[in-house]
N, C-alpha and C. Protein backbone atom coordinates (compact mmCIF):
# COMPACT_ATOMS: atom_id res chain seq x y z
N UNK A 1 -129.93 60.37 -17.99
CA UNK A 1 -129.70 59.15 -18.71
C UNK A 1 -130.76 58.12 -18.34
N UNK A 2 -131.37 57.47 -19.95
CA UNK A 2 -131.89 56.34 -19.17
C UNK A 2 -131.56 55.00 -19.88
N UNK A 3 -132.11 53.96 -19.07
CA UNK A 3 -131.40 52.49 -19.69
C UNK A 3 -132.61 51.80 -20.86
N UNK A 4 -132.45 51.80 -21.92
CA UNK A 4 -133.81 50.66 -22.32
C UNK A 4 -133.36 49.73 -22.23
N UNK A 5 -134.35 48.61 -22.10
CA UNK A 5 -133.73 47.57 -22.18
C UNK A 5 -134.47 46.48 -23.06
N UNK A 6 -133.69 45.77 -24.39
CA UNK A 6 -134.40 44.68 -25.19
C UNK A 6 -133.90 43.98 -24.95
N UNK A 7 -134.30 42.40 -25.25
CA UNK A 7 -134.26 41.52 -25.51
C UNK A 7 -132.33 41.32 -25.83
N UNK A 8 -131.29 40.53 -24.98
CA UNK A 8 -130.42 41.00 -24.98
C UNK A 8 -129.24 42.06 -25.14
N UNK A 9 -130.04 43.09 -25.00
CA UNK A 9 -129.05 44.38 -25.46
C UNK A 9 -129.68 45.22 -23.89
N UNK A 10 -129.31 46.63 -23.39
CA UNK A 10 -129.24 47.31 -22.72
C UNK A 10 -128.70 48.44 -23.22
N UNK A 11 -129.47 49.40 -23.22
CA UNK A 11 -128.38 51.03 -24.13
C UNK A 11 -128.51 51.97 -23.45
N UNK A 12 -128.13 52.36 -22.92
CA UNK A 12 -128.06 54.08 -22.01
C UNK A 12 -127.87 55.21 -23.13
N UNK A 13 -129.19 55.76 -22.71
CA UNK A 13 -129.59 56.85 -24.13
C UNK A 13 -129.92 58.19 -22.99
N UNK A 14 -128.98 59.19 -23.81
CA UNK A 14 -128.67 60.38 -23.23
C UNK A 14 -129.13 61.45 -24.36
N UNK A 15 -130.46 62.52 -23.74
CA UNK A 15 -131.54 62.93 -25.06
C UNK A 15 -131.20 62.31 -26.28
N UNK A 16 -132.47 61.39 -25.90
CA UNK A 16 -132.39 60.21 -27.50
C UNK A 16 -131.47 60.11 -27.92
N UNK A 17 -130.21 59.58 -27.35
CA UNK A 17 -129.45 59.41 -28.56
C UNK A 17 -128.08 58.27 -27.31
N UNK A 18 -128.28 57.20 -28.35
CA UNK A 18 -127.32 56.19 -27.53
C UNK A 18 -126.09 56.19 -26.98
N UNK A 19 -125.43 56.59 -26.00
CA UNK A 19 -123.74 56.39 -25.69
C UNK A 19 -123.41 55.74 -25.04
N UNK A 20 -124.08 54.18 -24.70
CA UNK A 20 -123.45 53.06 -24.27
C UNK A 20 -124.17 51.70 -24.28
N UNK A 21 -123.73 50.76 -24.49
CA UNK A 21 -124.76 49.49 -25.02
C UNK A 21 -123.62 48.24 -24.02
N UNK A 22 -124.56 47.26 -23.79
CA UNK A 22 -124.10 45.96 -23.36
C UNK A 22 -125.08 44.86 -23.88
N UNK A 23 -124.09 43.94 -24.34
CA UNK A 23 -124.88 42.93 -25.55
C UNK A 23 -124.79 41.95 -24.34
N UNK A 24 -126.03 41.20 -24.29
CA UNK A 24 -125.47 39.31 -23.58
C UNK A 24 -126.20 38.38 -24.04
N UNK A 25 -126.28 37.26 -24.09
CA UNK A 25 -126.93 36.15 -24.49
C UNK A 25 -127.53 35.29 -23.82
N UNK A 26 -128.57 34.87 -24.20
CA UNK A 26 -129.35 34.05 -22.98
C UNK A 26 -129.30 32.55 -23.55
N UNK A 27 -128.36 32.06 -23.02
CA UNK A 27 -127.82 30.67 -23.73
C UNK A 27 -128.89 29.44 -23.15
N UNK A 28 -129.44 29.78 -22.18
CA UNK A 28 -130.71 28.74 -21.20
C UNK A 28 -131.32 29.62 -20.56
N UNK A 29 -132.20 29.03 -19.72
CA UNK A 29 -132.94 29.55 -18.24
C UNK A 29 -132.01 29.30 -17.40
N UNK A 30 -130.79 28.88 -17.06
CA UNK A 30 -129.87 29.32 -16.20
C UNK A 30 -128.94 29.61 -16.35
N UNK A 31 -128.27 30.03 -17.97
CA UNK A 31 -127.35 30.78 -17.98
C UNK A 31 -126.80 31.82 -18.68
N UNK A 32 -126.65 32.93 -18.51
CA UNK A 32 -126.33 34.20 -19.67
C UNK A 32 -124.76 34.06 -19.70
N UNK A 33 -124.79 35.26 -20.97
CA UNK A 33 -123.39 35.17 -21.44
C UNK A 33 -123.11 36.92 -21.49
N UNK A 34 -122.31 37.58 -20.35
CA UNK A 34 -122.16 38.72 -20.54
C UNK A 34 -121.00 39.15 -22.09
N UNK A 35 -121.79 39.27 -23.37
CA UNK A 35 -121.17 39.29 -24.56
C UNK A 35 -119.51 40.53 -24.49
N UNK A 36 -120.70 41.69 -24.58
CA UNK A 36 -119.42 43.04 -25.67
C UNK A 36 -120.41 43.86 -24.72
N UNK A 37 -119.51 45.08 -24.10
CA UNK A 37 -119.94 46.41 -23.55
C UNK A 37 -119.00 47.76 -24.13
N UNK A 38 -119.98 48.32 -24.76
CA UNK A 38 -119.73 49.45 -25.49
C UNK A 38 -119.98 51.00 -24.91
N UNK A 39 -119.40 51.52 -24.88
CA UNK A 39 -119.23 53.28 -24.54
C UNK A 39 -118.44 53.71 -25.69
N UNK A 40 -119.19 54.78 -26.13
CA UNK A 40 -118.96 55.84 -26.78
C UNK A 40 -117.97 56.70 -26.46
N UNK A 41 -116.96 57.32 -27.10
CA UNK A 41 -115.33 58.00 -26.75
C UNK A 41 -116.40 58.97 -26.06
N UNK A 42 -115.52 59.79 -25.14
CA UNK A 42 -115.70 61.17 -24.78
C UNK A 42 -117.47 60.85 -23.42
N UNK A 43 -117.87 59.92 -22.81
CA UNK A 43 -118.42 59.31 -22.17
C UNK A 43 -117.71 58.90 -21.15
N UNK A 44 -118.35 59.18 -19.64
CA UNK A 44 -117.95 59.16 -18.65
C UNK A 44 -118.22 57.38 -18.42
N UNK A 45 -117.06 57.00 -17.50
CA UNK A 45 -116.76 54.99 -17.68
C UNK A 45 -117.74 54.83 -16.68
N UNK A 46 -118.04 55.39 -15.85
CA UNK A 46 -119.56 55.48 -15.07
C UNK A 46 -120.59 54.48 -15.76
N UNK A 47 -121.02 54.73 -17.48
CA UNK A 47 -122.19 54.88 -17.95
C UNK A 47 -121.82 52.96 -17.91
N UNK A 48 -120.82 52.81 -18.03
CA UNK A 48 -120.09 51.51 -18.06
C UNK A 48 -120.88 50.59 -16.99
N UNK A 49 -120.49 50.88 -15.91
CA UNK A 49 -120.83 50.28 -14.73
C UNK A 49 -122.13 50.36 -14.37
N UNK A 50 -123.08 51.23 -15.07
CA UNK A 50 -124.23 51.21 -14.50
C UNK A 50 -124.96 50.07 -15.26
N UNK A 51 -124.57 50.12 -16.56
CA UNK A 51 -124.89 49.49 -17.84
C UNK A 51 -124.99 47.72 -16.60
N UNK A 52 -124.02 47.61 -16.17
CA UNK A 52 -123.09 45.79 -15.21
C UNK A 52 -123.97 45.98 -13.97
N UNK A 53 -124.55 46.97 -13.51
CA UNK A 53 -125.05 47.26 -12.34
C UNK A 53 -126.51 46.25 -13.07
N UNK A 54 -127.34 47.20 -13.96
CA UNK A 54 -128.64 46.70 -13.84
C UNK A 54 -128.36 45.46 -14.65
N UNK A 55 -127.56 44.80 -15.42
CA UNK A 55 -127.30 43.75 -15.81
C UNK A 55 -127.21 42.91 -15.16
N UNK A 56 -126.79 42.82 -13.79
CA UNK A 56 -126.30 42.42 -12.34
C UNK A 56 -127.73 42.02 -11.85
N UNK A 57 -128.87 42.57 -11.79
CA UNK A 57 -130.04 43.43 -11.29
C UNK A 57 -131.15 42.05 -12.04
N UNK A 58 -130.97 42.07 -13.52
CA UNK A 58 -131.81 41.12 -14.54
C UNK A 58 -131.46 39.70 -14.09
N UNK A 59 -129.78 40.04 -14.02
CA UNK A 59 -129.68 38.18 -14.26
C UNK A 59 -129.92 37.58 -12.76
N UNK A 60 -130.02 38.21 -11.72
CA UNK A 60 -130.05 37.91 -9.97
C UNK A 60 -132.16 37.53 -10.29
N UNK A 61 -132.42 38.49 -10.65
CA UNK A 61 -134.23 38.52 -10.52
C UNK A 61 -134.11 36.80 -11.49
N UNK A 62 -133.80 36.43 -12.69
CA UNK A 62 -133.63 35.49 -13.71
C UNK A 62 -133.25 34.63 -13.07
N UNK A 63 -132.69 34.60 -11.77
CA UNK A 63 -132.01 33.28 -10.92
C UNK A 63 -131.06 32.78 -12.24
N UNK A 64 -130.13 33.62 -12.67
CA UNK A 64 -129.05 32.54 -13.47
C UNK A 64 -127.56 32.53 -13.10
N UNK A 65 -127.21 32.09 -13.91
CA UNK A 65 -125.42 32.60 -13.61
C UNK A 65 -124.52 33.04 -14.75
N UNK A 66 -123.70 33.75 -14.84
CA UNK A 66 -123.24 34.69 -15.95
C UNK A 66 -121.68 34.13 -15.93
N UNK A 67 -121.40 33.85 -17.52
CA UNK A 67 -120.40 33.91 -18.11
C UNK A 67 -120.12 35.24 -18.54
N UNK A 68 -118.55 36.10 -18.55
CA UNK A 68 -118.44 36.71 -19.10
C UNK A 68 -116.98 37.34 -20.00
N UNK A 69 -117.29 37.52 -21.08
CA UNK A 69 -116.50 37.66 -22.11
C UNK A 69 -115.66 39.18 -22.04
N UNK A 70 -116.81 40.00 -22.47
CA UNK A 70 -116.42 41.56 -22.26
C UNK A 70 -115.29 41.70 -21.34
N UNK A 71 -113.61 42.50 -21.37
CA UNK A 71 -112.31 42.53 -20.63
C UNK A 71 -113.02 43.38 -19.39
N UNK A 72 -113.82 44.65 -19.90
CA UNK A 72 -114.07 45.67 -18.80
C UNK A 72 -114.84 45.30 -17.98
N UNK A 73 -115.82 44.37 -18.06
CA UNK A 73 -117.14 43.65 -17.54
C UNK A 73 -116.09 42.56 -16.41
N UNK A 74 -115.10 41.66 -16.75
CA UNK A 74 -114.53 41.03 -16.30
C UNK A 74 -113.65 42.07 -15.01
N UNK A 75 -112.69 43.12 -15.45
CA UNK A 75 -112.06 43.86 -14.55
C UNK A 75 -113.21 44.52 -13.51
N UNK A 76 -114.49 44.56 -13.76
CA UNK A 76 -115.53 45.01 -13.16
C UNK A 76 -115.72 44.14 -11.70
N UNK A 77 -116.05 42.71 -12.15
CA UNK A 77 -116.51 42.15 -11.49
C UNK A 77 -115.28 41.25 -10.81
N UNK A 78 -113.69 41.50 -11.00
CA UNK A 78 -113.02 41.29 -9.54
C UNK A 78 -112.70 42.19 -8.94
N UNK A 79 -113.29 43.45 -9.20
CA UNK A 79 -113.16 44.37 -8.24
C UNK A 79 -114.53 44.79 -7.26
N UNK A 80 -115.80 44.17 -8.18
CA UNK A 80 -117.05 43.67 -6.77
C UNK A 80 -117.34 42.32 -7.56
N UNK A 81 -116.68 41.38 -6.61
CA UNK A 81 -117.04 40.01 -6.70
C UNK A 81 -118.69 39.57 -6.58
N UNK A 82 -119.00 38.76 -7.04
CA UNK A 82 -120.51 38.28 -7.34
C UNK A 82 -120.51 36.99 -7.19
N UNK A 83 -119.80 36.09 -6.29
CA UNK A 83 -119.96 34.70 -6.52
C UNK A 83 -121.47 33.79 -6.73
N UNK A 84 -122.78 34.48 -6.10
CA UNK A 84 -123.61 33.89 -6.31
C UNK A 84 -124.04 33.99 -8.14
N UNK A 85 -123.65 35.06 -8.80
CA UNK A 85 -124.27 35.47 -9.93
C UNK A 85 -122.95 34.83 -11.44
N UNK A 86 -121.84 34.97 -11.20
CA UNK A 86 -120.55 34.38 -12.10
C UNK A 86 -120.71 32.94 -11.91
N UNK A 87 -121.05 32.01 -13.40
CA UNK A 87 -120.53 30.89 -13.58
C UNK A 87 -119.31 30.72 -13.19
N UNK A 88 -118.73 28.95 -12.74
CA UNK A 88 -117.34 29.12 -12.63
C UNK A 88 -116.86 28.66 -13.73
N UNK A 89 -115.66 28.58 -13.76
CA UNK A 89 -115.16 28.72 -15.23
C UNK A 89 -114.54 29.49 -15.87
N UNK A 90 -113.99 31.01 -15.88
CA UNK A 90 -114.58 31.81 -16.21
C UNK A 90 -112.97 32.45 -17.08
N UNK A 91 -113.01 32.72 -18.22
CA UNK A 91 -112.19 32.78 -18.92
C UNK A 91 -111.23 34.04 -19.08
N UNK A 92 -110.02 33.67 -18.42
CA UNK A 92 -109.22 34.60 -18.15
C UNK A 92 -108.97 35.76 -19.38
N UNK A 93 -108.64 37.08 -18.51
CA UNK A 93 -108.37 38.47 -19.49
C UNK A 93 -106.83 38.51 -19.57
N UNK A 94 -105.99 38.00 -19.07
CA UNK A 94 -104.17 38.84 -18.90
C UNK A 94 -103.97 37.26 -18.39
N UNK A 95 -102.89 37.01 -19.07
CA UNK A 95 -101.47 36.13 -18.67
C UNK A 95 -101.99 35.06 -20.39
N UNK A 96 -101.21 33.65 -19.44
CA UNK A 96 -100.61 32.89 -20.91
C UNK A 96 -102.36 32.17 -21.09
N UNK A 97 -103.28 31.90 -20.09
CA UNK A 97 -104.51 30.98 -20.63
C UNK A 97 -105.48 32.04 -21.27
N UNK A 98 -104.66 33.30 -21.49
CA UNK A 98 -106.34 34.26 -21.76
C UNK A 98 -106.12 33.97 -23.08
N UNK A 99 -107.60 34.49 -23.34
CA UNK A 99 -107.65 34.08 -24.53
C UNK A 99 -107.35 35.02 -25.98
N UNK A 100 -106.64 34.85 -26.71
CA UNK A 100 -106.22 35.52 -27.75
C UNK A 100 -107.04 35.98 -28.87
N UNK A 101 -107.00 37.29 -29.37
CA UNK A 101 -107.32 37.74 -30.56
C UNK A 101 -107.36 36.46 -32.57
N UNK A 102 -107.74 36.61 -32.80
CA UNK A 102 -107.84 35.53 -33.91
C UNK A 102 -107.07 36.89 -35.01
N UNK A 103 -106.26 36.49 -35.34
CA UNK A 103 -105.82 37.29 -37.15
C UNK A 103 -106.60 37.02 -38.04
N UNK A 104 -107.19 38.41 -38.48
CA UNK A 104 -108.02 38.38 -39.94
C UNK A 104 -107.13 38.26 -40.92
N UNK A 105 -107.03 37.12 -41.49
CA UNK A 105 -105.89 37.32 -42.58
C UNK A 105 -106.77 36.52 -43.75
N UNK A 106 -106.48 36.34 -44.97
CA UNK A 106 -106.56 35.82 -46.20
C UNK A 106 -105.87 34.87 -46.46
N UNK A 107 -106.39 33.52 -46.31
CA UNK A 107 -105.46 32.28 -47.05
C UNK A 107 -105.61 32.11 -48.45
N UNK A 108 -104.25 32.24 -48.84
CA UNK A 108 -104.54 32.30 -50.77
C UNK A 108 -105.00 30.87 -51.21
N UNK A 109 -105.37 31.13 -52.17
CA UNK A 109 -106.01 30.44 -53.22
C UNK A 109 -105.50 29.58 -53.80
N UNK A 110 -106.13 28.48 -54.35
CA UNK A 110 -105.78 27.68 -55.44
C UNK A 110 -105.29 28.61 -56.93
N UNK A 111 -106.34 29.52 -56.92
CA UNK A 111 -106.13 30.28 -57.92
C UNK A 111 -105.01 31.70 -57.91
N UNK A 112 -104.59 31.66 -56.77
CA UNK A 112 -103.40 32.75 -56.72
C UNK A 112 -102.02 32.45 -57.08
């Protein structure tokens, strides 16, 4: 496996061919936004963590501090804490302040 890495994205490509991506955003020069981390079904959760490892790796060399969104990225990092590298702030996954799903729904019309 190897990692490319663009311009906010990171993909672990296994013979040419992608089975895991981590999106983030570079909101300043001091702060990213760990977005959405993706693995492919049937992919070992490994490819996961390595994906947060060298992500870990960019934003420490970048001197910034990381917000992060992604649930698995979050369960990641209180199980190896990073206080120099995590903004504080940091927006809960489980109980009543996390933050909720939005409903795709359709508000009718004038014309319905």
């Amino acid at each position: 496996m190897t990692i490319r890495e663009t311009p906010g994205q990171l993909t672990a490509v296994v013979a040419d061919f992608p089975v895991a991506s981590l999106h983030y955003l570079v909101l300043n020069s001091q702060q990213w936004v760990l977005e959405q981390l993706f693995v492919r079904p049937q992919q070992p959760v490994d490819l996961a963590q390595e994906l947060i490892e060298r992500f870990s790796q960019l934003a420490t060399t970048a001197q910034v501090t990381v917000k992060v969104l992604d649930p698995y990225a979050k369960r990641y990092f209180s199980q190896h804490p990073a206080p120099d590298l995590l903004a504080a702030h940091q927006l809960p996954v489980t109980g009543p302040a996390a933050v909720q799903p939005v409903a795709l729904t359709q508000h009718p019309t004038e014309e319905e």
